[in-house]
C-alpha atoms as a PDB file:
ATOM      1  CA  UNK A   1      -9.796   8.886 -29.138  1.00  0.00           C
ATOM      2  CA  UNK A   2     -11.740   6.924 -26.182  1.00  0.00           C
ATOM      3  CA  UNK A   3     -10.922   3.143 -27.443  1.00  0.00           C
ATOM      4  CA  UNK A   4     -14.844   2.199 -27.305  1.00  0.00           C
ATOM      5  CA  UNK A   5     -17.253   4.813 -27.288  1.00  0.00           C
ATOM      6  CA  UNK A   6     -15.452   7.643 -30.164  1.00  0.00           C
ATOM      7  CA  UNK A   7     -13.522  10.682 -29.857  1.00  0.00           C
ATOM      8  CA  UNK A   8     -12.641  12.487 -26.576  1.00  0.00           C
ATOM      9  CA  UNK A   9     -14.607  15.573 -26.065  1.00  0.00           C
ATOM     10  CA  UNK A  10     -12.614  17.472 -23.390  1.00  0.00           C
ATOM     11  CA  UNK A  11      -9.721  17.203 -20.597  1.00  0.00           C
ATOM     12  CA  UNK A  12     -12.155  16.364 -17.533  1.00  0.00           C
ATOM     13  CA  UNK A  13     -12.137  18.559 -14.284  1.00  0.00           C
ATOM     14  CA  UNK A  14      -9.792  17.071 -12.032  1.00  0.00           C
ATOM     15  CA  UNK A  15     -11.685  18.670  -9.246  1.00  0.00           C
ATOM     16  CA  UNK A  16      -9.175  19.467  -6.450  1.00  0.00           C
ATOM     17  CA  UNK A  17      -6.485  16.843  -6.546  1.00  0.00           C
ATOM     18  CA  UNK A  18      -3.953  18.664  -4.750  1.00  0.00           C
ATOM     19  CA  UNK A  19      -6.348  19.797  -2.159  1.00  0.00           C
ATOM     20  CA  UNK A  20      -6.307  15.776  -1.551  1.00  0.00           C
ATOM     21  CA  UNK A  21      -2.553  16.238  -1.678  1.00  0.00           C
ATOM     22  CA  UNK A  22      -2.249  13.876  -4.287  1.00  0.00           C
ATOM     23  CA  UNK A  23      -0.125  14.497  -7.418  1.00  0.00           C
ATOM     24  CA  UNK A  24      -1.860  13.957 -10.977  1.00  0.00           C
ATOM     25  CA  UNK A  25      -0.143  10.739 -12.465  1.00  0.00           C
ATOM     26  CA  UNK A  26      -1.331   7.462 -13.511  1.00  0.00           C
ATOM     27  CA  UNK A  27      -0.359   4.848 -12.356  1.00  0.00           C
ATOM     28  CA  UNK A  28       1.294   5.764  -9.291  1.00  0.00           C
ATOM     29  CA  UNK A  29       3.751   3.908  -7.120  1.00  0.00           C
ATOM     30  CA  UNK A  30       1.995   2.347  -4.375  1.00  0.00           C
ATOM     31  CA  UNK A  31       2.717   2.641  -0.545  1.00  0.00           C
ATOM     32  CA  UNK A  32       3.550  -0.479   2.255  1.00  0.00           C
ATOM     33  CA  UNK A  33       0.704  -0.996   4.345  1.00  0.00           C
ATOM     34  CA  UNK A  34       0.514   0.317   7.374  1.00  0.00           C
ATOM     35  CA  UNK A  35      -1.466  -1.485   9.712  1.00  0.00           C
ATOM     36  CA  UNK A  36      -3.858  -4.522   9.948  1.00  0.00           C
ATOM     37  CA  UNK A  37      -6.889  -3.053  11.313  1.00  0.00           C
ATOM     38  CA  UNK A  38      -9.263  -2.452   8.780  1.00  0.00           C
ATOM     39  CA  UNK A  39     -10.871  -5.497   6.370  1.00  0.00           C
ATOM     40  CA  UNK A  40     -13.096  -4.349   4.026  1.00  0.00           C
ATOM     41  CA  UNK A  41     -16.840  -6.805   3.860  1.00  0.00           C
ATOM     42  CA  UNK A  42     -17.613  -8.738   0.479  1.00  0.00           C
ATOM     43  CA  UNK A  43     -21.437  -8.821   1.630  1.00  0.00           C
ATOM     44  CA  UNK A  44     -21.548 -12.392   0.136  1.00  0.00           C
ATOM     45  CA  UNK A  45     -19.786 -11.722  -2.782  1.00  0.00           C
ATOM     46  CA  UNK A  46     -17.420 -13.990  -4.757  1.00  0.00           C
ATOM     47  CA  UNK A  47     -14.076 -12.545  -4.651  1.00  0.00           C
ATOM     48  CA  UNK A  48     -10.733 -13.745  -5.676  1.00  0.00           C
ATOM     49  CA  UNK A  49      -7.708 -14.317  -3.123  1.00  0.00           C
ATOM     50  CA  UNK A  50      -6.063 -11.152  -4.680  1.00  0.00           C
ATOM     51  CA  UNK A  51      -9.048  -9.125  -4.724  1.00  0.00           C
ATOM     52  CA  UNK A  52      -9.363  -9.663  -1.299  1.00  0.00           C
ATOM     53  CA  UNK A  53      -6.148  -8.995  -0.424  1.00  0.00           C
ATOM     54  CA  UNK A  54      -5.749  -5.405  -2.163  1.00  0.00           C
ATOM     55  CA  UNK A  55      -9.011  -4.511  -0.398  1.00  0.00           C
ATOM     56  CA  UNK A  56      -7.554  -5.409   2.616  1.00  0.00           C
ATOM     57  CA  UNK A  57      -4.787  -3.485   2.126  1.00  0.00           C
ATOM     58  CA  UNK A  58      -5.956  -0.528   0.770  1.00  0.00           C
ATOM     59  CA  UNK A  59      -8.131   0.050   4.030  1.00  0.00           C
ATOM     60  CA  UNK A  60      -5.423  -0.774   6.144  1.00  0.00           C
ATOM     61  CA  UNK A  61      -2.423   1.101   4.478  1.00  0.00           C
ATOM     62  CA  UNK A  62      -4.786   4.029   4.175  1.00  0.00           C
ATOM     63  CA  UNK A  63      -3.496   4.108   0.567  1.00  0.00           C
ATOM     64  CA  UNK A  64      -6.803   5.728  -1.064  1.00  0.00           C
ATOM     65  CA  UNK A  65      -6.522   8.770   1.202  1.00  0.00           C
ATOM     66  CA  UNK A  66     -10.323   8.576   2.331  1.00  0.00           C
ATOM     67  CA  UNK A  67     -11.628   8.651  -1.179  1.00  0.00           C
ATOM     68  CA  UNK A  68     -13.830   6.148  -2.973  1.00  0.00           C
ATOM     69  CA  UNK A  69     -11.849   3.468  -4.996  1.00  0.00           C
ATOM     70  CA  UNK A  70     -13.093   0.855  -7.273  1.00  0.00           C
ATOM     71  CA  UNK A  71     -10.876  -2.658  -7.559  1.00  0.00           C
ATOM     72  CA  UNK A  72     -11.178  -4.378 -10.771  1.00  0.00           C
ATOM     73  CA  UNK A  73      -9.719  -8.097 -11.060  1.00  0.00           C
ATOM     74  CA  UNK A  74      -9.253  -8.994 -14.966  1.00  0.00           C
ATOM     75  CA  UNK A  75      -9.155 -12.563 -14.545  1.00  0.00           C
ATOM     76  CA  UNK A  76     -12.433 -12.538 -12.647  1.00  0.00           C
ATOM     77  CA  UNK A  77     -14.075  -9.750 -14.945  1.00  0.00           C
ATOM     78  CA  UNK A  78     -15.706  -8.091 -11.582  1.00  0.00           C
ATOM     79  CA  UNK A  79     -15.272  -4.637 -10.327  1.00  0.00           C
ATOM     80  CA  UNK A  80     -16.241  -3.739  -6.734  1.00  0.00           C
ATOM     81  CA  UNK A  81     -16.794   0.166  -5.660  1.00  0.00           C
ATOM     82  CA  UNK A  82     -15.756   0.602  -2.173  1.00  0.00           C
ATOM     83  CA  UNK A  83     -16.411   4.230  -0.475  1.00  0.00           C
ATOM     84  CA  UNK A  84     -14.190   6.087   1.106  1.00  0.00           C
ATOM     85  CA  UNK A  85     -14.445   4.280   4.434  1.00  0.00           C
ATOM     86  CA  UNK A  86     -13.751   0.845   2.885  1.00  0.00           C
ATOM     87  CA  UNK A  87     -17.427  -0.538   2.573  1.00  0.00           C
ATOM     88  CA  UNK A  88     -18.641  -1.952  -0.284  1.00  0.00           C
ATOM     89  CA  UNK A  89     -21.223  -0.170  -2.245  1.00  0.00           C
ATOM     90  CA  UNK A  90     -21.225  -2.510  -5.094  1.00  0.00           C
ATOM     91  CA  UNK A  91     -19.919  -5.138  -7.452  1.00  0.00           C
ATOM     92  CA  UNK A  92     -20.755  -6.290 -11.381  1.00  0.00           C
ATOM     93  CA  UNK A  93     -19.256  -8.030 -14.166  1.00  0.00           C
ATOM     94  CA  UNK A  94     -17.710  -6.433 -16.748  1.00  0.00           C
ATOM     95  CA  UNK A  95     -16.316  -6.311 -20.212  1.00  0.00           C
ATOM     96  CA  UNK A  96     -12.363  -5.849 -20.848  1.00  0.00           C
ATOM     97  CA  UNK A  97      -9.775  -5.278 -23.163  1.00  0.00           C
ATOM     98  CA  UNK A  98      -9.894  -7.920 -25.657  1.00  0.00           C
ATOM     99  CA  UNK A  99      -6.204  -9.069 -25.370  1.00  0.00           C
ATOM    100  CA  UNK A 100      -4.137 -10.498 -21.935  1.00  0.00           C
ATOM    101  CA  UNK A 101      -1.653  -7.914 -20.852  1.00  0.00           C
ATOM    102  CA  UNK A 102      -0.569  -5.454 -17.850  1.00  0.00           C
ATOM    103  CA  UNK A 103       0.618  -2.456 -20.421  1.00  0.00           C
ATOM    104  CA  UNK A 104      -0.591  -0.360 -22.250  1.00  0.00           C
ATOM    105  CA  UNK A 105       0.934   0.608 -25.838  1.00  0.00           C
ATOM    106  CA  UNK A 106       3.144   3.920 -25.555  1.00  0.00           C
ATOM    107  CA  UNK A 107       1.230   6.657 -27.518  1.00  0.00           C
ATOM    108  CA  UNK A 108      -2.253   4.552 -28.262  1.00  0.00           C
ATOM    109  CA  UNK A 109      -4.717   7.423 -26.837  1.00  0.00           C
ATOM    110  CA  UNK A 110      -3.973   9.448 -29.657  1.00  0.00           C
ATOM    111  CA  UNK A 111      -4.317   6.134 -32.503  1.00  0.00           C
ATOM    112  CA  UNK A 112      -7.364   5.960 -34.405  1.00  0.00           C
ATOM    113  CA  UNK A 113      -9.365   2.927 -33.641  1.00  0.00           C
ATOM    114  CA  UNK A 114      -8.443   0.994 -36.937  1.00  0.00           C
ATOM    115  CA  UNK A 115      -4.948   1.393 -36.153  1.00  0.00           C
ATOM    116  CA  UNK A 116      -5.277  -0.606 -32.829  1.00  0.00           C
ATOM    117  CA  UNK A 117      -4.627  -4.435 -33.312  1.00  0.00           C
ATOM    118  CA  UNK A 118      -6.163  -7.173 -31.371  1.00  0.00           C
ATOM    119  CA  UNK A 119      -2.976  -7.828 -29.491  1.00  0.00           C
ATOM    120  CA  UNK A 120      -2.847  -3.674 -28.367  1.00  0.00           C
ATOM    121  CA  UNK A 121      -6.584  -4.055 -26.637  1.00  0.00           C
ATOM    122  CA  UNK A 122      -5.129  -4.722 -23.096  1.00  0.00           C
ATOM    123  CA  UNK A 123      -6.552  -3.044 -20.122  1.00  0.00           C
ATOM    124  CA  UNK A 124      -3.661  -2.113 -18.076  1.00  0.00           C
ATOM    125  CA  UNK A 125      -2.816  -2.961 -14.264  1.00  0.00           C
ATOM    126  CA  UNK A 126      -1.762  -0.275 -12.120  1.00  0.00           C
ATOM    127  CA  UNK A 127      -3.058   2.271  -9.870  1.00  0.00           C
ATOM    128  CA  UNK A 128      -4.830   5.137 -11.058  1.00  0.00           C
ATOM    129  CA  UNK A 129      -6.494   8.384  -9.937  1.00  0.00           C
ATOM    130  CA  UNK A 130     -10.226   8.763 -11.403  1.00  0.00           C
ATOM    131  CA  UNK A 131     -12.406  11.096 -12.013  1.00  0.00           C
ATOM    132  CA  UNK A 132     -16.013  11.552 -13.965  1.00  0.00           C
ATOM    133  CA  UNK A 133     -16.045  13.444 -17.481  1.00  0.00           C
ATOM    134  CA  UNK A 134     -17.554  12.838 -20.587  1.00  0.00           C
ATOM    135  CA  UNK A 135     -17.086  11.183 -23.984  1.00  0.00           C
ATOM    136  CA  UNK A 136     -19.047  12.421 -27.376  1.00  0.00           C
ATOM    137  CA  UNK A 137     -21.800  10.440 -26.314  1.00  0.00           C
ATOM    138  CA  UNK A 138     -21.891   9.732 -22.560  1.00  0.00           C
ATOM    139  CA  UNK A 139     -20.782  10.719 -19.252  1.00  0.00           C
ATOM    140  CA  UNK A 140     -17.931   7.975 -17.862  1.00  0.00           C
ATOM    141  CA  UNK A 141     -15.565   7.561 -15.703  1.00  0.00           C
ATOM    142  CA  UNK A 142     -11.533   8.429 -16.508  1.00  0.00           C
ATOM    143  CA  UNK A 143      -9.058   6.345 -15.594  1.00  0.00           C
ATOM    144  CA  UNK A 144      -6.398   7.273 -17.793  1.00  0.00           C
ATOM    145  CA  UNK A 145      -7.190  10.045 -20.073  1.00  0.00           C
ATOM    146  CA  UNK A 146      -3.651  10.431 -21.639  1.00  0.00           C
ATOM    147  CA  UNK A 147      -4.299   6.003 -22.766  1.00  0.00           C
ATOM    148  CA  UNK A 148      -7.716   6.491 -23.576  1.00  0.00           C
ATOM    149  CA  UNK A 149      -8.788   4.416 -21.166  1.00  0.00           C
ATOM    150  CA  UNK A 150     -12.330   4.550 -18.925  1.00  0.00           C
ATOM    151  CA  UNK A 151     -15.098   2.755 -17.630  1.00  0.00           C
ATOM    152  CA  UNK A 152     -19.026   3.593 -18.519  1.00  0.00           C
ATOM    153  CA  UNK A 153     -22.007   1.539 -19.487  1.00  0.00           C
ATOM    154  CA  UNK A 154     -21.744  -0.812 -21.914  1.00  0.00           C
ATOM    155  CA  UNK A 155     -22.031   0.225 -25.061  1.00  0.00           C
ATOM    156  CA  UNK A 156     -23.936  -1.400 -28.017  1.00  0.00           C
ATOM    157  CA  UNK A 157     -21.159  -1.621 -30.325  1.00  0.00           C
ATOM    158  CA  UNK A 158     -21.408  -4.179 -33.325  1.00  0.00           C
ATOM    159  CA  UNK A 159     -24.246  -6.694 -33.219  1.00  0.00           C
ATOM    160  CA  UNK A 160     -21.538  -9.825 -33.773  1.00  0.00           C
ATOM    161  CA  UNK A 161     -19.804  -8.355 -30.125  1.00  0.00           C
ATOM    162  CA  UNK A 162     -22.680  -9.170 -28.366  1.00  0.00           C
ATOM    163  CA  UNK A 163     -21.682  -7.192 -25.646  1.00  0.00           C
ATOM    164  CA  UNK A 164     -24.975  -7.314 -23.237  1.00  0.00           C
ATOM    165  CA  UNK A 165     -24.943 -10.737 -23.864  1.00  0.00           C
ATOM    166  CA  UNK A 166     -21.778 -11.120 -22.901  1.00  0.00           C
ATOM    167  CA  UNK A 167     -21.751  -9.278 -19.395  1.00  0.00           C
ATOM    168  CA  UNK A 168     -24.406 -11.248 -18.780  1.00  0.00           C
ATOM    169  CA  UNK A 169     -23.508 -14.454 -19.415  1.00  0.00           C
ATOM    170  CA  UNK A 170     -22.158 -16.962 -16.204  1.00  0.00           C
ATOM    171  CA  UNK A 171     -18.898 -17.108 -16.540  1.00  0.00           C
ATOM    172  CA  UNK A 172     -15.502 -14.584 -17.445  1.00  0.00           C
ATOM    173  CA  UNK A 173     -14.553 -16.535 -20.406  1.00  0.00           C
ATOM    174  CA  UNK A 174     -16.439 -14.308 -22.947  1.00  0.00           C
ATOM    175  CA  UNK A 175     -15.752 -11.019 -21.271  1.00  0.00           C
ATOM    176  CA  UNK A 176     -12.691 -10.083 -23.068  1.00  0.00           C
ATOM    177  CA  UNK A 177     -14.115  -7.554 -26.229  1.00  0.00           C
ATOM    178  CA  UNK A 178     -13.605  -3.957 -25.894  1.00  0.00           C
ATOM    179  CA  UNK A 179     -10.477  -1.954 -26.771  1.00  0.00           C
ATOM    180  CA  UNK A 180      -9.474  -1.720 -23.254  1.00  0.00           C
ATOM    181  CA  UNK A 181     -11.896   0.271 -21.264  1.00  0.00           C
ATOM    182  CA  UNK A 182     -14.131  -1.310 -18.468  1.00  0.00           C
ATOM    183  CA  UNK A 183     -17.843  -1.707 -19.776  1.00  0.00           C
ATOM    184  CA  UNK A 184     -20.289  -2.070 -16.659  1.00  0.00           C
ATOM    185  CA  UNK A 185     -24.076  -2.536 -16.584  1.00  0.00           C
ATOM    186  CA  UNK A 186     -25.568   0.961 -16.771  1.00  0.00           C
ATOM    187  CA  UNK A 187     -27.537   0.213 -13.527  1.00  0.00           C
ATOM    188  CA  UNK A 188     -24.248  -0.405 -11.688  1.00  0.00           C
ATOM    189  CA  UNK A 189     -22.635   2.564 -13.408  1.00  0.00           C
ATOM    190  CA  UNK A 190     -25.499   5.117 -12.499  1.00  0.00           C
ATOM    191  CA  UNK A 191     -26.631   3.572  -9.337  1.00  0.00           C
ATOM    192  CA  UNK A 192     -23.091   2.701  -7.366  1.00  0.00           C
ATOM    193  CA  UNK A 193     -19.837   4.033  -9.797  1.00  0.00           C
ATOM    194  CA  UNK A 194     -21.409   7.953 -10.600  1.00  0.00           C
ATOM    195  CA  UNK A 195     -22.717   8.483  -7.087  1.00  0.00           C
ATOM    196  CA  UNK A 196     -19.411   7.448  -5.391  1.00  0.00           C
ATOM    197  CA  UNK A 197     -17.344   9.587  -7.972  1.00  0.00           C
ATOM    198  CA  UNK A 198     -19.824  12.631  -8.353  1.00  0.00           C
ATOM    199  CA  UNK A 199     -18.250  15.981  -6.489  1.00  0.00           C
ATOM    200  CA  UNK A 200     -14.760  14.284  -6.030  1.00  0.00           C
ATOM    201  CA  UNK A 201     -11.924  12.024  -7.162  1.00  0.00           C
ATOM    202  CA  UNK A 202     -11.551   8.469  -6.566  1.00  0.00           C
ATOM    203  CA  UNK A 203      -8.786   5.887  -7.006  1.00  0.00           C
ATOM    204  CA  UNK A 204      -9.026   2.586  -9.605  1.00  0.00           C
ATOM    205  CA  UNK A 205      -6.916  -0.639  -8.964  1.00  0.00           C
ATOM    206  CA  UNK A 206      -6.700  -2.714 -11.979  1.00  0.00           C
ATOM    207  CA  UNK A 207      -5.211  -6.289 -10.875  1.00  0.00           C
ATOM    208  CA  UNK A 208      -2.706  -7.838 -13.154  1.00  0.00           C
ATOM    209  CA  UNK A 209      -3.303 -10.858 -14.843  1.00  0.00           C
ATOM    210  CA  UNK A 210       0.055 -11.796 -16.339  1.00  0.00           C
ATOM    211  CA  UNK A 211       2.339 -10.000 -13.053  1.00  0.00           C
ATOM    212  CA  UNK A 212       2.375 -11.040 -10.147  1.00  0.00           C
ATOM    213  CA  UNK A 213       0.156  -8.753  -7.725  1.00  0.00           C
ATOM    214  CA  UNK A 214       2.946  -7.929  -5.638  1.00  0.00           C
ATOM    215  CA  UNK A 215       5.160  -6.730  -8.617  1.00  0.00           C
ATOM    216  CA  UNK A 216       2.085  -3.870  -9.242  1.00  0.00           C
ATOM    217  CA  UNK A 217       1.218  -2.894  -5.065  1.00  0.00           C
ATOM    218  CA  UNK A 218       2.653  -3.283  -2.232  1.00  0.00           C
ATOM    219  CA  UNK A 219       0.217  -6.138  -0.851  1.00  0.00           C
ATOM    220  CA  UNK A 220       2.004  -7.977   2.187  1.00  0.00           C
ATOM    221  CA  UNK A 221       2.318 -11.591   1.616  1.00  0.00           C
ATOM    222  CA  UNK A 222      -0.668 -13.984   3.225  1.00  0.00           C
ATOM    223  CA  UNK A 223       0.442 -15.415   6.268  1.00  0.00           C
ATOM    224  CA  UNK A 224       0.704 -19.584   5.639  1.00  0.00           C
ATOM    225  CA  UNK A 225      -2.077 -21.415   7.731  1.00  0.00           C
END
């Protein structure tokens, strides 16, 4: 069952992850940092003090192993798609899981929709290994296939949702909808997220919004001014 967008059509490719010499599990433990040399660019983009700070750690701890990575920050409702090099390819508002919360509920990838109650919509926090595949309707990208959980365009979805209206709209406050997966204008989807992921694997940081960061990765502590 894919939480927004109906059943799951097939276990996607995983395309080579232990040529990459990384293990297939999600989330996965994250590593120290290993050196301070690297700071990703925002290019003018509003970004949160932990956003920033997981960037900056992921290029300098190495800890996507060259690949593309996408951070998103729940409390912000933003995603940014960095290469594999660190440099920002893009960034766009999007939809979440309609209730607060780091988990996910054991077993709810295989629970039919109508099963899932408002408080079980959470998007989870963690680090993940992603890769592109397909739903019944759409191509997307996995995050966790075993929860369910992806991001793809947004979907239409009831006309009361208002979805496009809500990804539009100012401010983060209405952004909380879907079941759990990320929902991300189509334009950012097919012109930034698809291109980065196409022909390899990539690596997904979903901030937490009720841990601390530092309980989820290994981000060193900001140095007081």
């Amino acid at each position: 069952m894919i939480r927004d967008a109906g059943r799951r059509a097939g276990r996607p490719v995983r395309l080579g992850l232990l040529a990459f010499g990384i293990a297939i599990a999600a989330p996965v433990a994250a590593q120290p940092a290993a050196d301070t040399a690297n700071v990703p660019q925002f290019k003018g983009e509003t970004v949160s003090a932990d956003a920033r700070d997981t960037a900056n750690w992921v290029a300098a701890s190495h800890d996507n192993h060259a690949l593309p990575f996408v951070i998103i920050d729940k409390v912000n409702a933003t995603v940014f798609a960095f290469d594999g090099a660190g440099i920002l390819r893009g960034a766009a508002p999007a939809l979440l899981g309609m209730a607060r919360g780091d988990d996910s509920v054991p077993g709810i990838g295989q629970r039919k929709l109508a099963t899932i109650t408002p408080a079980e919509r959470t998007t989870p926090a963690g680090r993940f290994q992603a890769s592109l595949g397909r739903d019944l309707e759409q191509d997307i990208l996995w995050i966790d296939y075993d929860a369910a959980l992806s991001l793809h365009r947004v979907i239409v979805g009831r006309r009361v949702d208002n979805r496009a209206g809500r990804l539009a709209s100012p401010t983060p406050s209405d952004n909380r909808i879907s079941y759990g997966c990320v929902n991300v204008p189509p334009s950012f989807y097919d012109g930034v997220v698809k291109p980065l992921f196409t022909g390899t694997v990539g690596i997904v940081y979903i901030l937490p919004e009720t841990k601390p960061l530092r309980s989820v990765f290994a981000v060193p502590v900001r140095a007081a001014n």
